[in-house]
N, C-alpha and C. Protein backbone atom coordinates (compact mmCIF):
# COMPACT_ATOMS: atom_id res chain seq x y z
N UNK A 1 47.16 -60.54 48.19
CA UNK A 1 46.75 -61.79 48.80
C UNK A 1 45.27 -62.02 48.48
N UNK A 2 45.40 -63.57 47.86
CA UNK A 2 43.51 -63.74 47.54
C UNK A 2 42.88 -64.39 49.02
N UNK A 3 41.21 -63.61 48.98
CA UNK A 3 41.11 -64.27 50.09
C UNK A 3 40.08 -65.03 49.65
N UNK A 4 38.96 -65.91 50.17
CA UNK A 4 38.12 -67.24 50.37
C UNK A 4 36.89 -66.51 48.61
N UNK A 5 36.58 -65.00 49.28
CA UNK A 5 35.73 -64.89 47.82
C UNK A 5 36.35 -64.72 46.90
N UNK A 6 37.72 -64.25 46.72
CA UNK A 6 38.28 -64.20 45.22
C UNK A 6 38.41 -65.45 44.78
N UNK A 7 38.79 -66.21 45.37
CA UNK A 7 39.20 -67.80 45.26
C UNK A 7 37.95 -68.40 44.43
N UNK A 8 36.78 -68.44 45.17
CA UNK A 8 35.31 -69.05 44.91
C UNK A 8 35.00 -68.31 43.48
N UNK A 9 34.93 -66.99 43.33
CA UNK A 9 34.93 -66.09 41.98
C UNK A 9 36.05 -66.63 40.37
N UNK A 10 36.85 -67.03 41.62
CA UNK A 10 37.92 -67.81 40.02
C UNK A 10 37.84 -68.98 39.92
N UNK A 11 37.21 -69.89 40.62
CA UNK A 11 37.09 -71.03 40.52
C UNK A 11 35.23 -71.25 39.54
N UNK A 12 34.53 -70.64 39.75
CA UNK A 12 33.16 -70.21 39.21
C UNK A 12 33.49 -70.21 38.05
N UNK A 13 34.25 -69.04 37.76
CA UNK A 13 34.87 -68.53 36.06
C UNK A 13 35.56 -69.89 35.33
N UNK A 14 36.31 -70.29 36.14
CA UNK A 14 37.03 -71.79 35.20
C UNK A 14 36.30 -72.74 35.12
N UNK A 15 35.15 -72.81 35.88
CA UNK A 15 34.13 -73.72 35.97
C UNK A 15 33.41 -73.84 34.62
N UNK A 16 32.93 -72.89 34.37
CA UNK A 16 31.61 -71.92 33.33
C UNK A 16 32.86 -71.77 32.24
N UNK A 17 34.10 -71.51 32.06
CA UNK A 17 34.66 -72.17 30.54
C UNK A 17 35.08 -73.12 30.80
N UNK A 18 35.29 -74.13 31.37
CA UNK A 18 35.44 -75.32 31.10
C UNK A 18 34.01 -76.15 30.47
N UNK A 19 32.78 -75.59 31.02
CA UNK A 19 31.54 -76.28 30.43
C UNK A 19 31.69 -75.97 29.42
N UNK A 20 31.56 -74.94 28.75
CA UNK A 20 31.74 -74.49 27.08
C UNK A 20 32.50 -74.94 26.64
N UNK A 21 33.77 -75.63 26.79
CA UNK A 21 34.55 -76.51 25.83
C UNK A 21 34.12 -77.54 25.92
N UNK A 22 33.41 -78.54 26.52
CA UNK A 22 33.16 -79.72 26.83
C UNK A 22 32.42 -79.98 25.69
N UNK A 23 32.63 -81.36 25.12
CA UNK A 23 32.01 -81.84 23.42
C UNK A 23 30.70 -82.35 24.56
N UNK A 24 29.63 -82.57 23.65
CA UNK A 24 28.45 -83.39 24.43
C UNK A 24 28.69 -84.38 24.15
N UNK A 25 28.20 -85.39 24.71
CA UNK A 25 27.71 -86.77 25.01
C UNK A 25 27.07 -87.11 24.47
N UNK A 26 27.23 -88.29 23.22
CA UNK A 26 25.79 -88.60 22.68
C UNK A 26 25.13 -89.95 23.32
N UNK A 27 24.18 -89.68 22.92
CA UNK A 27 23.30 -90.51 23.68
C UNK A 27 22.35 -91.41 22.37
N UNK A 28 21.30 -92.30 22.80
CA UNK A 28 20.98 -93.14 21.90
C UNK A 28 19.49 -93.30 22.52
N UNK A 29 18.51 -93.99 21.91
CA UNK A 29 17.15 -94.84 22.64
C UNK A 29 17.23 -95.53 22.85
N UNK A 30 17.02 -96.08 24.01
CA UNK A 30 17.03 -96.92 24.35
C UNK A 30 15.60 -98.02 25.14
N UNK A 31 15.12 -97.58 24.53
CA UNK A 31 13.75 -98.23 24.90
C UNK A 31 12.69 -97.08 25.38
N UNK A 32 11.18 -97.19 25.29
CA UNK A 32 10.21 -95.88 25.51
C UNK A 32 10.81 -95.02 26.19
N UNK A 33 10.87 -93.48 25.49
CA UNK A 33 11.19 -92.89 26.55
C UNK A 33 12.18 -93.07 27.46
N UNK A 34 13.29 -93.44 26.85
CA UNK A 34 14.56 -93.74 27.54
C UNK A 34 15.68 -93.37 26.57
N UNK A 35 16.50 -92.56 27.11
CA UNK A 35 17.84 -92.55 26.02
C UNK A 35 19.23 -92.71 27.21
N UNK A 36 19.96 -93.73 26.28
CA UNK A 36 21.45 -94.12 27.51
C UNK A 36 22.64 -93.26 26.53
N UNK A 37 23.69 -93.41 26.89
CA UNK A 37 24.65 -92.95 26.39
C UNK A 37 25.64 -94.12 25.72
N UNK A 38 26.12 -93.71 24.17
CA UNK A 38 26.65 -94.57 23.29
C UNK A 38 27.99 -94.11 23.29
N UNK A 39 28.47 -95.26 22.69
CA UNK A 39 30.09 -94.77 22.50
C UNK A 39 30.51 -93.48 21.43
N UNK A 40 30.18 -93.17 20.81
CA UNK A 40 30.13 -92.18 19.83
C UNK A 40 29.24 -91.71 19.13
N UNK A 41 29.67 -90.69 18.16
CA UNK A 41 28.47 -90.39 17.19
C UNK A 41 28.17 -91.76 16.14
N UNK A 42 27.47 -91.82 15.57
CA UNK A 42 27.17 -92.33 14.20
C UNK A 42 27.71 -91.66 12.70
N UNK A 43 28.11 -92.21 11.82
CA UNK A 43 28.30 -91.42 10.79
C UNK A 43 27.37 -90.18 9.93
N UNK A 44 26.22 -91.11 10.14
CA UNK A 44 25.04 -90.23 9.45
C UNK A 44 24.91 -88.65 10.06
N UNK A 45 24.79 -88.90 11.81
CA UNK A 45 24.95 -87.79 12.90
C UNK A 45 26.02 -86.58 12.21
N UNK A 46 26.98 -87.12 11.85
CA UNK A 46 28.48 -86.38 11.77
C UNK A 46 28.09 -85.93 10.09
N UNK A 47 27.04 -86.41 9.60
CA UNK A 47 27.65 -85.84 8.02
C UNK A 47 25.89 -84.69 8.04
N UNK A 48 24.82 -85.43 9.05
CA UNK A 48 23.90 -84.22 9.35
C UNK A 48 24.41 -82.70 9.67
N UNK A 49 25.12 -82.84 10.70
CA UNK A 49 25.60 -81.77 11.07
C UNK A 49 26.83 -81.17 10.18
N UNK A 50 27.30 -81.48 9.36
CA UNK A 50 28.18 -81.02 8.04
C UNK A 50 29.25 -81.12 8.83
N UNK A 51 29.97 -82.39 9.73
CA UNK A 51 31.45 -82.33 9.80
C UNK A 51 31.62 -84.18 8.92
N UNK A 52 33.49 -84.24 9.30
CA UNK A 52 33.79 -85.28 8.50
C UNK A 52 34.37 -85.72 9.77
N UNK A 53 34.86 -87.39 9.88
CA UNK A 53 34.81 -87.80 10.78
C UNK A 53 36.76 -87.31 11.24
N UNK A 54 37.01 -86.52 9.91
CA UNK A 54 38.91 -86.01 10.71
C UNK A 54 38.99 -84.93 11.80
N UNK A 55 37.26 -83.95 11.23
CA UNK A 55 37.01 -82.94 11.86
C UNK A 55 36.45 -83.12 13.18
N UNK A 56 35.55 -84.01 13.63
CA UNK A 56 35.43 -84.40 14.87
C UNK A 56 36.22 -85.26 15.21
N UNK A 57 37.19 -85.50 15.08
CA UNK A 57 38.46 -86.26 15.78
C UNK A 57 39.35 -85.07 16.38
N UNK A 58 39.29 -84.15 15.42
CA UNK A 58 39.96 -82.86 15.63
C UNK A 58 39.96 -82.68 16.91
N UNK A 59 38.25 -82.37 16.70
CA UNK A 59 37.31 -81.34 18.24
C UNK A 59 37.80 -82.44 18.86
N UNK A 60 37.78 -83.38 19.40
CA UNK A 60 37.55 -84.57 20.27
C UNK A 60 36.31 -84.92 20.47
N UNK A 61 35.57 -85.38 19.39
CA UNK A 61 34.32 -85.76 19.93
C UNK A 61 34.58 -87.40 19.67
N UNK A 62 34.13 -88.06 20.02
CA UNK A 62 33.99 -89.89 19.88
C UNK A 62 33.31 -89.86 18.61
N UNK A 63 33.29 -90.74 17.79
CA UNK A 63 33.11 -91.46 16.98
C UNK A 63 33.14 -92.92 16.69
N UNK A 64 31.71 -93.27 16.52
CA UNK A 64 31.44 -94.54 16.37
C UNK A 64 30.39 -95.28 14.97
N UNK A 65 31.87 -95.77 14.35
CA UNK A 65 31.16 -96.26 12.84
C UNK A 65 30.46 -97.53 12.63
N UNK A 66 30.25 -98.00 13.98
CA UNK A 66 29.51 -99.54 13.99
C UNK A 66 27.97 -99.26 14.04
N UNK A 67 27.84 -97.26 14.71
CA UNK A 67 26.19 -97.27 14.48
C UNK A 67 25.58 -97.01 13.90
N UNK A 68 24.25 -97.27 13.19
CA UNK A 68 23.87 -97.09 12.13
C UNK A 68 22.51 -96.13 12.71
N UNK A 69 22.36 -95.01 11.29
CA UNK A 69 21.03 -94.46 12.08
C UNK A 69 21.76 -93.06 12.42
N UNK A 70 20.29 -91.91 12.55
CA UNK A 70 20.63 -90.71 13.27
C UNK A 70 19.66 -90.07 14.33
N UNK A 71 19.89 -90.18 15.34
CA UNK A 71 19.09 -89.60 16.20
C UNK A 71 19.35 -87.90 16.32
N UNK A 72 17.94 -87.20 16.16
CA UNK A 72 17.92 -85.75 16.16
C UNK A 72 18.59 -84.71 17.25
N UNK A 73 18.27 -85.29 18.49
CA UNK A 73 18.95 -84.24 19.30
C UNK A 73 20.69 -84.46 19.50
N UNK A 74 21.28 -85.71 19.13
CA UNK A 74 22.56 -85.42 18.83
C UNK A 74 23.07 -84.33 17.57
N UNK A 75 22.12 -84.14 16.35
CA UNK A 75 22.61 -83.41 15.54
C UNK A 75 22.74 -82.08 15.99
N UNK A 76 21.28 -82.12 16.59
CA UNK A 76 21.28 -80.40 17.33
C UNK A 76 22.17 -80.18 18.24
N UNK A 77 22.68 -80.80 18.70
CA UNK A 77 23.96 -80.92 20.20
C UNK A 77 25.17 -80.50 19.61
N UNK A 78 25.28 -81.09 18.52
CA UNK A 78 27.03 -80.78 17.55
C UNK A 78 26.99 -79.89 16.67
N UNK A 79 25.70 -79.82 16.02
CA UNK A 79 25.43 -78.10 15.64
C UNK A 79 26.11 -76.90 16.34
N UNK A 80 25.35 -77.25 17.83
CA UNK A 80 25.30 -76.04 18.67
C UNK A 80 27.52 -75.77 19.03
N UNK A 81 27.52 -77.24 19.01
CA UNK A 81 29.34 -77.18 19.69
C UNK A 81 30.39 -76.89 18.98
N UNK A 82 29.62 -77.25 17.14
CA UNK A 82 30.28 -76.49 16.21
C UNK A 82 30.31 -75.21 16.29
N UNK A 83 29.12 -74.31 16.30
CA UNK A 83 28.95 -72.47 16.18
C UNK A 83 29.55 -71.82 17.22
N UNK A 84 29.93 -72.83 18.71
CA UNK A 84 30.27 -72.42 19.64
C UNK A 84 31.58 -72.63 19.46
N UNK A 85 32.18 -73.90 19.23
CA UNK A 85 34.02 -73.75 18.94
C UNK A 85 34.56 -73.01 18.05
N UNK A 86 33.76 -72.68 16.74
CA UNK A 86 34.06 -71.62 15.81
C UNK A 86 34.07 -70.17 15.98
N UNK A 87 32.77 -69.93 16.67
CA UNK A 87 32.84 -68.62 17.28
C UNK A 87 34.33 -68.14 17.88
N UNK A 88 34.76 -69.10 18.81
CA UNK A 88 35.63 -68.77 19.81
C UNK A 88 36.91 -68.59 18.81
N UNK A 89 37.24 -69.09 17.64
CA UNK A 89 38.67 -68.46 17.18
C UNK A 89 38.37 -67.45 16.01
């Protein structure tokens, strides 16, 4: 029988891998010092970071070919979610 801390201990654990699968969010500028969140990557974003847009359809990340342009910390974001989904198989 689980009691209240085993419960809280397995719910923690599914918590903390569920963040690690989660694709990031890209985001955009949006005026000084402001960044909002866009509908997808950009193409340029997706070919910085060396995927193709079948391969992030794969992962599930959004993709959006209407934006033009690459903002840096999205590349570093899908970098990081690439080495991390690869790692894992």
């Amino acid at each position: 029988m689980w009691n209240r801390r085993d419960w809280d201990e397995f719910f923690n654990i599914v918590a903390k891998r569920w963040h690690m699968r989660r694709p990031p969010r890209p985001v955009d500028r949006s005026g000084l010092n402001r960044v909002a969140p866009t509908e997808g990557y950009s193409l340029a974003e997706l070919d910085d970071a060396g995927l193709s847009i079948e391969q992030a359809e794969y992962l599930g990340l959004p993709v959006d070919a209407g934006r033009v342009g690459s903002y840096g910390p999205n590349v570093t974001s899908l970098r990081e979610y690439i080495r991390a989904t690869r790692s894992r198989f």
